[in-house]
N, C-alpha and C. Protein backbone atom coordinates (compact mmCIF):
# COMPACT_ATOMS: atom_id res chain seq x y z
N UNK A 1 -115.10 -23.31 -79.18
CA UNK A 1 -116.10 -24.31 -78.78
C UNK A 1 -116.13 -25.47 -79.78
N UNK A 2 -116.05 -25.08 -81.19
CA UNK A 2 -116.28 -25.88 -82.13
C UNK A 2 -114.65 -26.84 -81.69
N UNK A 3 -113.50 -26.36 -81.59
CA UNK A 3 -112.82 -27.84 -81.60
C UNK A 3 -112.74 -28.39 -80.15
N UNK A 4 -113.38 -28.08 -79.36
CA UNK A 4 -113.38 -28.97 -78.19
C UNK A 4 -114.84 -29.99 -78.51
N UNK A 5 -115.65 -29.75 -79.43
CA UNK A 5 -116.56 -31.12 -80.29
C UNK A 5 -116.21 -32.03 -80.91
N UNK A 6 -115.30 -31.15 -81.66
CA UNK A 6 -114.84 -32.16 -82.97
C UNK A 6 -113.69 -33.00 -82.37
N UNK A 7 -112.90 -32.47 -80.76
CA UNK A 7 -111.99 -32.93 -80.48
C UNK A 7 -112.97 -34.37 -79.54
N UNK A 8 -114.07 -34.33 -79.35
CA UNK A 8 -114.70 -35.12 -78.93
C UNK A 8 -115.25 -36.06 -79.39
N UNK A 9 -115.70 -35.71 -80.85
CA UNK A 9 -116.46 -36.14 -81.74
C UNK A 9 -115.78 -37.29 -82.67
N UNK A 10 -114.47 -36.89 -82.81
CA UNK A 10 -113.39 -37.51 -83.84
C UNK A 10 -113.29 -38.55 -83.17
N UNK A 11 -112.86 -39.19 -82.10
CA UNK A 11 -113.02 -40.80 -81.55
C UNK A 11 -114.05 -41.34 -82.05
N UNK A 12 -115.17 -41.16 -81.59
CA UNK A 12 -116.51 -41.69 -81.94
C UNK A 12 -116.87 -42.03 -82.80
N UNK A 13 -116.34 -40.82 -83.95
CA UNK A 13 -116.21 -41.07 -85.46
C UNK A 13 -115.79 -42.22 -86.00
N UNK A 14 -114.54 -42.31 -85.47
CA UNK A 14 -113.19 -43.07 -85.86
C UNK A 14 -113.68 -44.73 -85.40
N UNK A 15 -114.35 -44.68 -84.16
CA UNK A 15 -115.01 -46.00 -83.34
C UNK A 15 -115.94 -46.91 -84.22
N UNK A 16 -116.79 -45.61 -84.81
CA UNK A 16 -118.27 -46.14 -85.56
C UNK A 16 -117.33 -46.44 -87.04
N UNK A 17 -116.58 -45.88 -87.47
CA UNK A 17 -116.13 -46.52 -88.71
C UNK A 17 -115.01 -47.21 -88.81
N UNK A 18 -114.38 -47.60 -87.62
CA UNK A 18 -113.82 -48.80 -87.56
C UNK A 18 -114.62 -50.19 -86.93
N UNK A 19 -115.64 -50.25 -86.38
CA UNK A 19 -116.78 -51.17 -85.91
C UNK A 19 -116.94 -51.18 -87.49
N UNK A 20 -117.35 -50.77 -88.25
CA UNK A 20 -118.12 -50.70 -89.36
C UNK A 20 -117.71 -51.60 -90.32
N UNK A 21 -115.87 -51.69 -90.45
CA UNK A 21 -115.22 -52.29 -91.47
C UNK A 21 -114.82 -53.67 -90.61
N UNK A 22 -115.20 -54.04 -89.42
CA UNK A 22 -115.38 -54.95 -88.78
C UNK A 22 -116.81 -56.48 -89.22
């Protein structure tokens, strides 16, 4: 269960901290 989150989660991640250095 846990990596079908993190497999979800990791874009989002990746989204908010690339917006970020934007």
């Amino acid at each position: 269960v846990w990596d079908l989150i993190l497999l979800y989660m990791h874009p989002i991640v990746l989204l908010m901290a690339f917006s970020r250095t934007w």
